[in-house]
Every structure is written in C-alpha cells, then in structure tokens.
N, C-alpha and C. Protein backbone atom coordinates (compact mmCIF):
# COMPACT_ATOMS: atom_id res chain seq x y z
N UNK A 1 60.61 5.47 -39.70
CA UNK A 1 60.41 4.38 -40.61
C UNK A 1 59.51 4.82 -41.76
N UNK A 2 59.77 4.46 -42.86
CA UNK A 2 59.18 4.72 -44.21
C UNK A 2 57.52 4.44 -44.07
N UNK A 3 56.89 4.68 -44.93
CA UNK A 3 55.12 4.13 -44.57
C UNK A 3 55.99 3.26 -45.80
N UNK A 4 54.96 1.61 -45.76
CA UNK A 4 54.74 0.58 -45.98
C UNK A 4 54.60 0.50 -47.48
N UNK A 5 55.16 0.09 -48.76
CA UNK A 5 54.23 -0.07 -50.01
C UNK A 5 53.47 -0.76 -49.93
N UNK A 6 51.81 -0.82 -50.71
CA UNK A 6 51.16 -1.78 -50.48
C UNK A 6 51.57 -3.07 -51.52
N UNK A 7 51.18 -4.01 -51.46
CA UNK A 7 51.88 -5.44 -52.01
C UNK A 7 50.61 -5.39 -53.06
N UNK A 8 51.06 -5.66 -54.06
CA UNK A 8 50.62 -6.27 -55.38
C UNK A 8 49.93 -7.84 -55.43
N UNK A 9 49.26 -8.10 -56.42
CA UNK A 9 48.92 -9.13 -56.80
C UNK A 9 49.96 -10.12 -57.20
N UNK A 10 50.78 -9.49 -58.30
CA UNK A 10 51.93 -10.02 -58.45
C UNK A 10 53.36 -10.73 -57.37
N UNK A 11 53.23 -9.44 -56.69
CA UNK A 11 54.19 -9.49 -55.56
C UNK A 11 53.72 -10.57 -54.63
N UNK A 12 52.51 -10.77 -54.09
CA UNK A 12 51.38 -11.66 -53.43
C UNK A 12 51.96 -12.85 -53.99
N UNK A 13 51.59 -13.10 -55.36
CA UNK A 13 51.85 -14.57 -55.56
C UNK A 13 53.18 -14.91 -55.97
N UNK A 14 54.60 -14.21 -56.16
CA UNK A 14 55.65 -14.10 -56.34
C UNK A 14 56.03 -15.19 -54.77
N UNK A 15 55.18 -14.21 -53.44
CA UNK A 15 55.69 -14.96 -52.47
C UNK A 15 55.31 -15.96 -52.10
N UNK A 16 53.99 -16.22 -52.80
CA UNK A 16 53.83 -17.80 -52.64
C UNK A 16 54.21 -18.57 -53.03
N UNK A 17 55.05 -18.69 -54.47
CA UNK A 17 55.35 -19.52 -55.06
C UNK A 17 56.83 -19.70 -54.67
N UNK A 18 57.43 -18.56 -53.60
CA UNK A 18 58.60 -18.97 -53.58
C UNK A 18 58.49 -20.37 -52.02
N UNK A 19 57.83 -19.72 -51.82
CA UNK A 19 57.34 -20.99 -50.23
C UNK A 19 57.12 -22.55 -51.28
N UNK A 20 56.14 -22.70 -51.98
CA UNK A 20 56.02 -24.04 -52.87
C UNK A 20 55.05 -23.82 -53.62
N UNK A 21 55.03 -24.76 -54.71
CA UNK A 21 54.23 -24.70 -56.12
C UNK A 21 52.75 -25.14 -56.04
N UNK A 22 52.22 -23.86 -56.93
CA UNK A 22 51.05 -24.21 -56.68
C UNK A 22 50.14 -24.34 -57.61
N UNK A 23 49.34 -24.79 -58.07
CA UNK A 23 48.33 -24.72 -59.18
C UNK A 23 47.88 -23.58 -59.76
N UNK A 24 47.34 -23.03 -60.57
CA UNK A 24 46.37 -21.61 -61.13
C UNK A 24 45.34 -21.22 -60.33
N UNK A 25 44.95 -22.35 -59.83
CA UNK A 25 43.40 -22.05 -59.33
C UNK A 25 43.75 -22.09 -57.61
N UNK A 26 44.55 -22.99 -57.35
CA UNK A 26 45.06 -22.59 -55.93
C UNK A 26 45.41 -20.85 -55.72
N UNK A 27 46.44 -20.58 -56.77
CA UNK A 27 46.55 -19.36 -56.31
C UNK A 27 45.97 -18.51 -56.60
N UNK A 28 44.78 -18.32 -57.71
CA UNK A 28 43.87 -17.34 -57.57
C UNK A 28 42.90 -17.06 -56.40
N UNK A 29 42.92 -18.61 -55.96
CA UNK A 29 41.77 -18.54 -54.49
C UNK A 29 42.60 -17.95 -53.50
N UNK A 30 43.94 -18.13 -53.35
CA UNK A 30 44.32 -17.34 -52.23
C UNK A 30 44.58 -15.91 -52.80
N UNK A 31 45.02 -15.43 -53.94
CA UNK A 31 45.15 -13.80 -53.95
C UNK A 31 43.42 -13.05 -53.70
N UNK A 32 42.56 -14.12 -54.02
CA UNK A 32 41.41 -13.61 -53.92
C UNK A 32 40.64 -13.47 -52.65
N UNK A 33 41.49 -14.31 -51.44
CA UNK A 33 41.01 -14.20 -50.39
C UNK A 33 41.65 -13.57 -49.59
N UNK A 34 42.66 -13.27 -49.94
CA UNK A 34 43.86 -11.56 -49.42
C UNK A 34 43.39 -11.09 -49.87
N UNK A 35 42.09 -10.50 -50.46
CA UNK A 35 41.46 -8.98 -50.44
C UNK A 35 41.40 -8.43 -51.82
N UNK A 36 42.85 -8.95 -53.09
CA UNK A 36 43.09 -8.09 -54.00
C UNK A 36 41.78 -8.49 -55.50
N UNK A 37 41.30 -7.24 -55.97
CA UNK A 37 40.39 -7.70 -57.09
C UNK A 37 40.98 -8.22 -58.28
N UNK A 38 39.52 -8.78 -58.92
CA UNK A 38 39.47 -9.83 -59.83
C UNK A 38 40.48 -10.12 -60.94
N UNK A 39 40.28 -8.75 -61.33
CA UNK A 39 41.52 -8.90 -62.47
C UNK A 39 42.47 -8.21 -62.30
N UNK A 40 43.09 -7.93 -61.22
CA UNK A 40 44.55 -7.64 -60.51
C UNK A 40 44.93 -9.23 -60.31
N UNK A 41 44.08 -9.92 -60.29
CA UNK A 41 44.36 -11.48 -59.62
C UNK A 41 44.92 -12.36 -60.98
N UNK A 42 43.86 -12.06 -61.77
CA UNK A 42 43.73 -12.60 -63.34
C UNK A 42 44.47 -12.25 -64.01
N UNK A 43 45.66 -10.50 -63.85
CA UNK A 43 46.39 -10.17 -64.41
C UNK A 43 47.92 -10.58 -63.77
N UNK A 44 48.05 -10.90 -62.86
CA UNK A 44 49.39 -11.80 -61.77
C UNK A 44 48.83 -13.10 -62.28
N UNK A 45 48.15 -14.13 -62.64
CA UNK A 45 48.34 -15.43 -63.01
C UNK A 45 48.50 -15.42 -64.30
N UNK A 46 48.17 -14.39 -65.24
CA UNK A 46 48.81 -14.62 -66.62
C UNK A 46 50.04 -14.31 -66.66
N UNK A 47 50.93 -13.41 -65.64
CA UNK A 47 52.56 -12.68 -66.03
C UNK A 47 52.93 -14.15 -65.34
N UNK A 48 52.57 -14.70 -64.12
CA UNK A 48 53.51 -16.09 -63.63
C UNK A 48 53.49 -16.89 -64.48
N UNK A 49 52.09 -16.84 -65.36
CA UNK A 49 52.05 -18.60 -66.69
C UNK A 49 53.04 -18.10 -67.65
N UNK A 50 53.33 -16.83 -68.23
CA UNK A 50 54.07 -16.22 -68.75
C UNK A 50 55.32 -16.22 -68.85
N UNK A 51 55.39 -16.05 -67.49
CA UNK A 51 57.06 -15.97 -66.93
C UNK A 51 57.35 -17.92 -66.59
N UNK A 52 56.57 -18.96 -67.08
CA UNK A 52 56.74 -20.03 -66.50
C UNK A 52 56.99 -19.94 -64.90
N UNK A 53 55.83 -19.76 -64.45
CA UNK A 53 56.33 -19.75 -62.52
C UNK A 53 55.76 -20.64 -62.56
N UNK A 54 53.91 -20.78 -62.87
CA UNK A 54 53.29 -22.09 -62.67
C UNK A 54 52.83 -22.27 -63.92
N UNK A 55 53.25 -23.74 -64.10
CA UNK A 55 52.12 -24.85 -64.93
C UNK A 55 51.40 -26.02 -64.71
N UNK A 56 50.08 -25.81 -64.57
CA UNK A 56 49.58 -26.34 -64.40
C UNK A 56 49.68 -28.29 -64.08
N UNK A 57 50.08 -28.28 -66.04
CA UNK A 57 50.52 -29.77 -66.46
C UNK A 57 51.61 -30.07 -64.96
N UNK A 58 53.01 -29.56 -65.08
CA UNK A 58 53.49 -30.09 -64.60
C UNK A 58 53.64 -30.14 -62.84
N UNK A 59 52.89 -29.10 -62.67
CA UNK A 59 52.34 -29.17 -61.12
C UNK A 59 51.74 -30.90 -60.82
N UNK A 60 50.46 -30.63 -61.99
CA UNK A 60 49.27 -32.00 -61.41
C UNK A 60 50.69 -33.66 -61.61
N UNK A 61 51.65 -33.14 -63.01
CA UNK A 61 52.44 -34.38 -63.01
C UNK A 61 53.01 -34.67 -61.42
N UNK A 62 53.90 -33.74 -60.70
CA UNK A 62 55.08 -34.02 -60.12
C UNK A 62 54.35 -33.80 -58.57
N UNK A 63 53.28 -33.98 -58.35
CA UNK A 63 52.18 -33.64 -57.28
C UNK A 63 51.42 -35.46 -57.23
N UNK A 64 51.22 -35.77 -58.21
CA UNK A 64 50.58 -37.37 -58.45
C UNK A 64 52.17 -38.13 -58.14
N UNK A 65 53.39 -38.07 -59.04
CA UNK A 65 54.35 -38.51 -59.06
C UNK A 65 54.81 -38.58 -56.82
N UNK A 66 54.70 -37.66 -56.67
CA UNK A 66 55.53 -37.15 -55.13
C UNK A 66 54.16 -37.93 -54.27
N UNK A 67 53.09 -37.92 -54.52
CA UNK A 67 52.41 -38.74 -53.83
C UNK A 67 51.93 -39.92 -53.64
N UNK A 68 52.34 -40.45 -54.98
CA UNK A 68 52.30 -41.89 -55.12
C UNK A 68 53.59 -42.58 -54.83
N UNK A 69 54.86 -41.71 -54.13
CA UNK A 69 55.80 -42.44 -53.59
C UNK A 69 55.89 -42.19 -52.09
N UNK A 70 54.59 -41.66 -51.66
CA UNK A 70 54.54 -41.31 -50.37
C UNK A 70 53.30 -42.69 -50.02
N UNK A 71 53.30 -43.39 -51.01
CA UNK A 71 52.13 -44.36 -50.71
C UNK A 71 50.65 -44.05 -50.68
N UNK A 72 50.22 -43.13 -51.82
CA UNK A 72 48.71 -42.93 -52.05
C UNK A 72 48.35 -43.23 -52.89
N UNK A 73 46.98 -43.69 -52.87
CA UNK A 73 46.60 -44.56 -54.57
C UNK A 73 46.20 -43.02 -55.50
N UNK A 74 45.59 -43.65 -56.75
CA UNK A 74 45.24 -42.99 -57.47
C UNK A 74 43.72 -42.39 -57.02
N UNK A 75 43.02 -42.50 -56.56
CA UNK A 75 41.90 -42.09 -55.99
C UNK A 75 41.75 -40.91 -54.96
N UNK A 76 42.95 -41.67 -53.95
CA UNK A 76 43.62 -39.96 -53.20
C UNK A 76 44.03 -39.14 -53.88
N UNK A 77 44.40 -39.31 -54.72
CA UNK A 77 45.70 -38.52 -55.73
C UNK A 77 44.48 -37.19 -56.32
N UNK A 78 43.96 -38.15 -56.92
CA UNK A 78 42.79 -37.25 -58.07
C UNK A 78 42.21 -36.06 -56.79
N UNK A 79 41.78 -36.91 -55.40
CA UNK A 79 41.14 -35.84 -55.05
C UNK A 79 42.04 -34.34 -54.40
N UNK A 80 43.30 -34.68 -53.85
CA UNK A 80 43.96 -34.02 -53.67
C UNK A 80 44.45 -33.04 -54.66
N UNK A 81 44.78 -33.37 -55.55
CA UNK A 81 44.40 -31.92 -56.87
C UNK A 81 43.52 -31.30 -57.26
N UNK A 82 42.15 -32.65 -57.55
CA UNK A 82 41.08 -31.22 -57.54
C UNK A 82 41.07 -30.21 -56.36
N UNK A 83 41.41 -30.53 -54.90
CA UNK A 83 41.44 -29.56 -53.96
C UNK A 83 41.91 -28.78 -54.49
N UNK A 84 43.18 -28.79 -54.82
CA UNK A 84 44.23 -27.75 -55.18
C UNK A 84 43.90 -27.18 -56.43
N UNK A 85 42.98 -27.28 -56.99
CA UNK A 85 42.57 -26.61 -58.13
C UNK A 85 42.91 -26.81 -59.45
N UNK A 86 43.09 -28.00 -60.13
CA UNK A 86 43.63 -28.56 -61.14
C UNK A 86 42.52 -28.48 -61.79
N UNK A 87 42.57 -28.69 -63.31
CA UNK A 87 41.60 -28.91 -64.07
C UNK A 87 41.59 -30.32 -64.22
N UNK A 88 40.13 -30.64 -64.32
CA UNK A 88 39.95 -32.33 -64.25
C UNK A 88 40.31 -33.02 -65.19
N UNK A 89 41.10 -32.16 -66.84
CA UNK A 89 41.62 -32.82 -67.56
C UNK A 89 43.14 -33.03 -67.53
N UNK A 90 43.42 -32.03 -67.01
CA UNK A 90 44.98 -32.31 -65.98
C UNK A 90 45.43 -33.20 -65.09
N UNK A 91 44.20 -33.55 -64.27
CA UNK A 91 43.83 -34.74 -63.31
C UNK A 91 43.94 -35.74 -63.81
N UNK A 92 42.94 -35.76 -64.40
CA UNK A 92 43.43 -37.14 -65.35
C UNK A 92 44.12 -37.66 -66.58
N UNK A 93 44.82 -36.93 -66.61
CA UNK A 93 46.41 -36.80 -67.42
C UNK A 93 46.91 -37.76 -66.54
N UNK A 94 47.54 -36.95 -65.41
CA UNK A 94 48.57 -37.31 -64.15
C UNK A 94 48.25 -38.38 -64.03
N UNK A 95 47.07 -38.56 -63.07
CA UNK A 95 46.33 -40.09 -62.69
C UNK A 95 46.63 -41.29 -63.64
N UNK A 96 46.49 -40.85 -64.75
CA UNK A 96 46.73 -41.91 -65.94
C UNK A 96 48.20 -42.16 -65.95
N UNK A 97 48.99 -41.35 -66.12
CA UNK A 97 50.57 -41.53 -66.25
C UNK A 97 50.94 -42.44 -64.82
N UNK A 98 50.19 -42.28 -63.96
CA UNK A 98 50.77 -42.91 -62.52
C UNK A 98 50.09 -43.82 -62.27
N UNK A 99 49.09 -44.84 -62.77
CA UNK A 99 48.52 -45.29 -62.42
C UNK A 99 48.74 -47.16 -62.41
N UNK A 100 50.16 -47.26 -63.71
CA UNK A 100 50.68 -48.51 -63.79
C UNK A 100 51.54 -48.45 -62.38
N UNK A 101 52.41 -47.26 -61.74
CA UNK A 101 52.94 -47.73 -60.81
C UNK A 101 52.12 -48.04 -59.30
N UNK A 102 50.76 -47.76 -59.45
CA UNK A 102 50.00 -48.18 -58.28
C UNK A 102 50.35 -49.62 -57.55
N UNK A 103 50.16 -50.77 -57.87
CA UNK A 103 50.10 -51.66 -57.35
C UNK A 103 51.44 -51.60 -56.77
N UNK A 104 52.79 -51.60 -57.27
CA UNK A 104 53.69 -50.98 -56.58
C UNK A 104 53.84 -50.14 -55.38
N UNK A 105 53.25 -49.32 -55.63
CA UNK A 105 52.89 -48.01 -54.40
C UNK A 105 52.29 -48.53 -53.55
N UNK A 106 50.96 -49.55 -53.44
CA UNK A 106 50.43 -50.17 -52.76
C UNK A 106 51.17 -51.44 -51.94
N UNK A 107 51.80 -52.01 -52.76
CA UNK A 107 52.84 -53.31 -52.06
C UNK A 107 53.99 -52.17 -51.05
N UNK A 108 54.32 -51.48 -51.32
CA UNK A 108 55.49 -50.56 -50.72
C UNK A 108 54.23 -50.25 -49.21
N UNK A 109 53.10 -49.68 -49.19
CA UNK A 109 52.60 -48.99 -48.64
C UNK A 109 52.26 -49.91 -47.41
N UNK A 110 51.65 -51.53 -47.81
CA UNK A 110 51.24 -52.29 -47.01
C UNK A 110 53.21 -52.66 -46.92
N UNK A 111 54.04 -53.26 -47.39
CA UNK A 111 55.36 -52.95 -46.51
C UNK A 111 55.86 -52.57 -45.55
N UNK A 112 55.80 -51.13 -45.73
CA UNK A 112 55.64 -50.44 -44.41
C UNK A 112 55.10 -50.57 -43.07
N UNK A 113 53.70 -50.63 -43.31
CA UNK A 113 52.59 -51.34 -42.28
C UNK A 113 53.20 -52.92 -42.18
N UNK A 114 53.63 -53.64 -42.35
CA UNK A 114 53.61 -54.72 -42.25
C UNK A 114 53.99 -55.38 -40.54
N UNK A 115 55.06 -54.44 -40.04
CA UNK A 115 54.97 -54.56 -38.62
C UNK A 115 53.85 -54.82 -37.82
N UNK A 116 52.91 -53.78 -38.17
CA UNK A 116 51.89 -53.20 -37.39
C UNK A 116 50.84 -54.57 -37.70
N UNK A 117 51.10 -55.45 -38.65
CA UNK A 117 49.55 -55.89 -39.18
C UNK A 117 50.09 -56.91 -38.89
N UNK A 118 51.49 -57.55 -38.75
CA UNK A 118 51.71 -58.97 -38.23
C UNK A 118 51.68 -59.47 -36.59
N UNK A 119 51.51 -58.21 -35.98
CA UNK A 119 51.47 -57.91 -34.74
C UNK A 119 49.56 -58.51 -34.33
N UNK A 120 48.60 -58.11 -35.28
CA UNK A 120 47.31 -58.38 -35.16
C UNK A 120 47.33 -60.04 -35.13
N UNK A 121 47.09 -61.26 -34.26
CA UNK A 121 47.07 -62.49 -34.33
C UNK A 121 45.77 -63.10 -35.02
N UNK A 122 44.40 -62.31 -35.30
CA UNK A 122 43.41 -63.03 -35.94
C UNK A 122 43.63 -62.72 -37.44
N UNK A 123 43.57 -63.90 -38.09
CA UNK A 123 43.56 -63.37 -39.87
C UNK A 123 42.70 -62.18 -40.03
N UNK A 124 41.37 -62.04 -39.60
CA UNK A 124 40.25 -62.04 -40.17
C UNK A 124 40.27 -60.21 -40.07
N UNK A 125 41.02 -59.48 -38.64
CA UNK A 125 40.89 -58.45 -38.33
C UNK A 125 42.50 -57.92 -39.10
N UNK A 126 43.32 -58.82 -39.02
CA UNK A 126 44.72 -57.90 -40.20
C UNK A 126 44.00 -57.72 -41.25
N UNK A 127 43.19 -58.95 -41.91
CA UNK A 127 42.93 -58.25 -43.31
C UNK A 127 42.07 -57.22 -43.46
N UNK A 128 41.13 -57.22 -42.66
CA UNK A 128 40.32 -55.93 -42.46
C UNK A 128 41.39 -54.64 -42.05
N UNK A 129 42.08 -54.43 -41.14
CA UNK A 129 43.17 -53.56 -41.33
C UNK A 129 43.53 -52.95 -42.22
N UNK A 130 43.81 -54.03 -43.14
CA UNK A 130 45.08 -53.71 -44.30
C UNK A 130 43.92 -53.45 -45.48
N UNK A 131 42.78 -54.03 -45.30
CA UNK A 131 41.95 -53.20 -46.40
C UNK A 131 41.59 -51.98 -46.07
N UNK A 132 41.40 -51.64 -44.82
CA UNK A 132 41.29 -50.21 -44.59
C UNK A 132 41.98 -49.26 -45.39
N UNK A 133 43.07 -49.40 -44.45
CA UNK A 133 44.50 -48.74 -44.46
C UNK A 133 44.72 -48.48 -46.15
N UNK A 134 44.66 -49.45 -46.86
CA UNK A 134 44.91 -49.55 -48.22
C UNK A 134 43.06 -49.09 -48.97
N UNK A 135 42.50 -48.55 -48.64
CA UNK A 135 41.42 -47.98 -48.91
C UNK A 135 41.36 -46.60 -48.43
N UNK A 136 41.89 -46.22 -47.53
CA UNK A 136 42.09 -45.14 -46.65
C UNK A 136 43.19 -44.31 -47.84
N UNK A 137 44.15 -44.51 -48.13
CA UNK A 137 45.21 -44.19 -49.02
C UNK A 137 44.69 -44.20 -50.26
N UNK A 138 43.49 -44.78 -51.17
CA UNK A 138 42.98 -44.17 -51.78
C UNK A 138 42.89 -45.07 -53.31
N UNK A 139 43.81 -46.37 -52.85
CA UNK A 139 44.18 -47.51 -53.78
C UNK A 139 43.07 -48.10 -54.65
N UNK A 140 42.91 -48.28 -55.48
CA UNK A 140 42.04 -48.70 -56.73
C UNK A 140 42.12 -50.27 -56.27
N UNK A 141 40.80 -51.31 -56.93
CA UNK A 141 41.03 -52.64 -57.03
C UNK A 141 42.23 -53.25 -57.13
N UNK A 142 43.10 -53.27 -57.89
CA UNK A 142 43.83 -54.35 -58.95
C UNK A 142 45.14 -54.01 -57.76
N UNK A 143 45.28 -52.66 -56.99
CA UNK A 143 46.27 -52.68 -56.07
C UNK A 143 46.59 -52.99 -55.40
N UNK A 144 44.51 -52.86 -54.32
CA UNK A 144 44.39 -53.60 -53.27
C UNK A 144 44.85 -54.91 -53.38
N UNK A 145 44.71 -55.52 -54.55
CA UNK A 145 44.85 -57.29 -54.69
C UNK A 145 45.96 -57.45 -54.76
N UNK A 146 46.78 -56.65 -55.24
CA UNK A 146 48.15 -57.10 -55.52
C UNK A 146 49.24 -56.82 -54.13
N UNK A 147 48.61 -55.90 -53.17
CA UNK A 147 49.35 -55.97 -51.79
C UNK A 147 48.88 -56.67 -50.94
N UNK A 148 47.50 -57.31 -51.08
CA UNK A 148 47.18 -58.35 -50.30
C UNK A 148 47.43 -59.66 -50.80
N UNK A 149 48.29 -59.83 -51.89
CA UNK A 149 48.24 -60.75 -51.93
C UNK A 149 50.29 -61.16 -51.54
N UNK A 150 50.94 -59.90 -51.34
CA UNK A 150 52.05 -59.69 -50.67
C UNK A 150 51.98 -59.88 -49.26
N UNK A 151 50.99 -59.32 -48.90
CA UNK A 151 50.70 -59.28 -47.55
C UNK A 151 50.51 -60.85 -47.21
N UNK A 152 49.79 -61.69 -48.08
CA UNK A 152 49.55 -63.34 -48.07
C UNK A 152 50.97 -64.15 -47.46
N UNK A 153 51.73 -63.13 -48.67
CA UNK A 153 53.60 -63.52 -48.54
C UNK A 153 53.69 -63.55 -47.64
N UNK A 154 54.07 -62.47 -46.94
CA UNK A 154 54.57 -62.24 -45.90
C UNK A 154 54.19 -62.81 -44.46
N UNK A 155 52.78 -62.76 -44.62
CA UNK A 155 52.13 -63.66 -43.17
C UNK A 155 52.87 -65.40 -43.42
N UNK A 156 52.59 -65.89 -44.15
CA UNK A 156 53.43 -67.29 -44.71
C UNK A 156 54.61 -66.81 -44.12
N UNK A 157 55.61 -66.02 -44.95
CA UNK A 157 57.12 -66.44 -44.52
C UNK A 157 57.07 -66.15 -42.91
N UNK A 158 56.45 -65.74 -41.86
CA UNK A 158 56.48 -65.13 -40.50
C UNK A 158 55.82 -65.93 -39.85
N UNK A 159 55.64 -67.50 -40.78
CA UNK A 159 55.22 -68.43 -39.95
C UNK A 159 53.76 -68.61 -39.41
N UNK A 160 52.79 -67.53 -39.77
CA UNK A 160 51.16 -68.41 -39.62
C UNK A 160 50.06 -67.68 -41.00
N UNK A 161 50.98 -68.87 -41.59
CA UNK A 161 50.01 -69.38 -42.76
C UNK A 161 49.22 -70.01 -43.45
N UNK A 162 48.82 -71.04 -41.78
CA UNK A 162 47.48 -71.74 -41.63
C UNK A 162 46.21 -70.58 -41.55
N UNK A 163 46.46 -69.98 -41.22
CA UNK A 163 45.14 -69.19 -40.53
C UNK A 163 45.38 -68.33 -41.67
N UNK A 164 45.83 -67.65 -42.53
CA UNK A 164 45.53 -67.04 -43.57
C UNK A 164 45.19 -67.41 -44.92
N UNK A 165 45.77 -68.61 -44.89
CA UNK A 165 45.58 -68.81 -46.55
C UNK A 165 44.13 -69.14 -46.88
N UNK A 166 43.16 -69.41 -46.01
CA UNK A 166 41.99 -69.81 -46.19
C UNK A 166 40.79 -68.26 -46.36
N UNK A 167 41.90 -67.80 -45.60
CA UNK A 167 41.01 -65.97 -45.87
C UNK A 167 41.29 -65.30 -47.33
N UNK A 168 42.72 -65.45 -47.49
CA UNK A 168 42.82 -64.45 -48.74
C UNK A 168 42.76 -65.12 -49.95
C-alpha cells in the first residue's frame, strides 16, 4: 500500500463542506483544531469564499430561514449562529428578514404541542407549559402573545373555555 498524502487545509475543508454548510468562522475553528496552521487555515477560507463554497450572508439567511420552520423564535435563532460563527452583523441581517414570520412560527409551534397541552386539565399549569415551551424555543413577546392567544382558540373550540378565558 502506498504511504498516505497528508491532507491539506483546503482538502480538510473541501470535506466538510461536502457533509453540510458551514459558516467562515465555523470552519476555521475546526481546520484549526485538526492541527493545521494559521494561515494554511486563512489561506483554504479565502480559495472556498473565492470559489463561492461558503457565504457567509447566505449561510446566516437559509440557517434562520430552516429554523424558523422547524419552530424556533428569533432569539434561538441569533444564538445558534453566533455559535456557528456568524458575524453579529450577519445575525442580524437574518434575524431581521425572519422576524415578521415569527408569530407564525410560534402559532405552528404551539400547534404542534397542542395535543400535549390539552391533555393538562388545570388552565393555570397548560399556560405555564406553553409559556415555557414557547420561551424554551426562543420566541420574542409579540409571538408568545399571538400563540397564546391561538392556544385561547383552541382550548374554547375543545370545549373548556370556562376555566381559561379568565387566565389568558
């Protein structure tokens, strides 16, 4: 058997990006924590921005977009990119572009849950639930209100809407 070539910086992040897309700063932290130096690292993220492998912009777009139809507010959203290494003016690009469909995302999100929370018989502990849950996901004010106040719906049409309407 042949001895081994050693793998490149380039080659390194060639194979990451074919697995899934990743930010600039994501993948400098991982070529940098496979061992390879600084500007072997710095010189593979300028040939990928180059070659359009990654951009940034449209990473943080279609990363906010894919997670706000997975039911996360804008608050998760932001922090989950800075993880990934976005620049915070990229962040809040995205965040901003996605942020009219929140309350949406939020009514869809408590939807979902809605089994689970009509199943709870005291008003007082669903709504605590569903503010969790919808706090947990990362939902801004104006969202929370607008799926609890679906959630209002829905307890009404399922028949006990004595015991809620005085809570929400």
């Amino acid at each position: 058997m042949p001895p081994r070539q050693p793998v490149s910086a380039l080659d390194k992040a060639m194979r990451l990006l074919a697995v899934r897309a990743h930010s600039s700063g994501e993948l400098t932290q991982k070529l940098l924590r496979a061992g390879f130096p600084a500007d072997e690292v710095e010189s593979a993220i300028r040939e990928c921005e180059k070659r359009r492998y990654i951009d940034d912009r449209l990473f943080a777009g279609d990363c906010a977009e894919m997670w706000l139809s997975r039911g996360h507010g804008t608050r998760s959203i932001t922090y989950k990119l800075r993880q990934r290494g976005v620049a915070p003016e990229l962040v809040n690009a995205a965040v901003a572009a996605s942020s009219e469909q929140e309350p949406e995302a939020a009514r869809l999100a408590i939807q979902a849950k809605l089994p689970a929370l009509l199943r709870e018989k005291d008003p007082r502990k669903r709504r605590a639930k569903a503010l969790r849950f919808l706090a947990g996901r990362g939902f801004g004010g104006a969202a929370v209100s607008a799926a609890m106040k679906f959630l209002a719906q829905a307890v009404a049409e399922a028949g006990d809407a004595d015991t809620d309407e005085a809570i929400f």
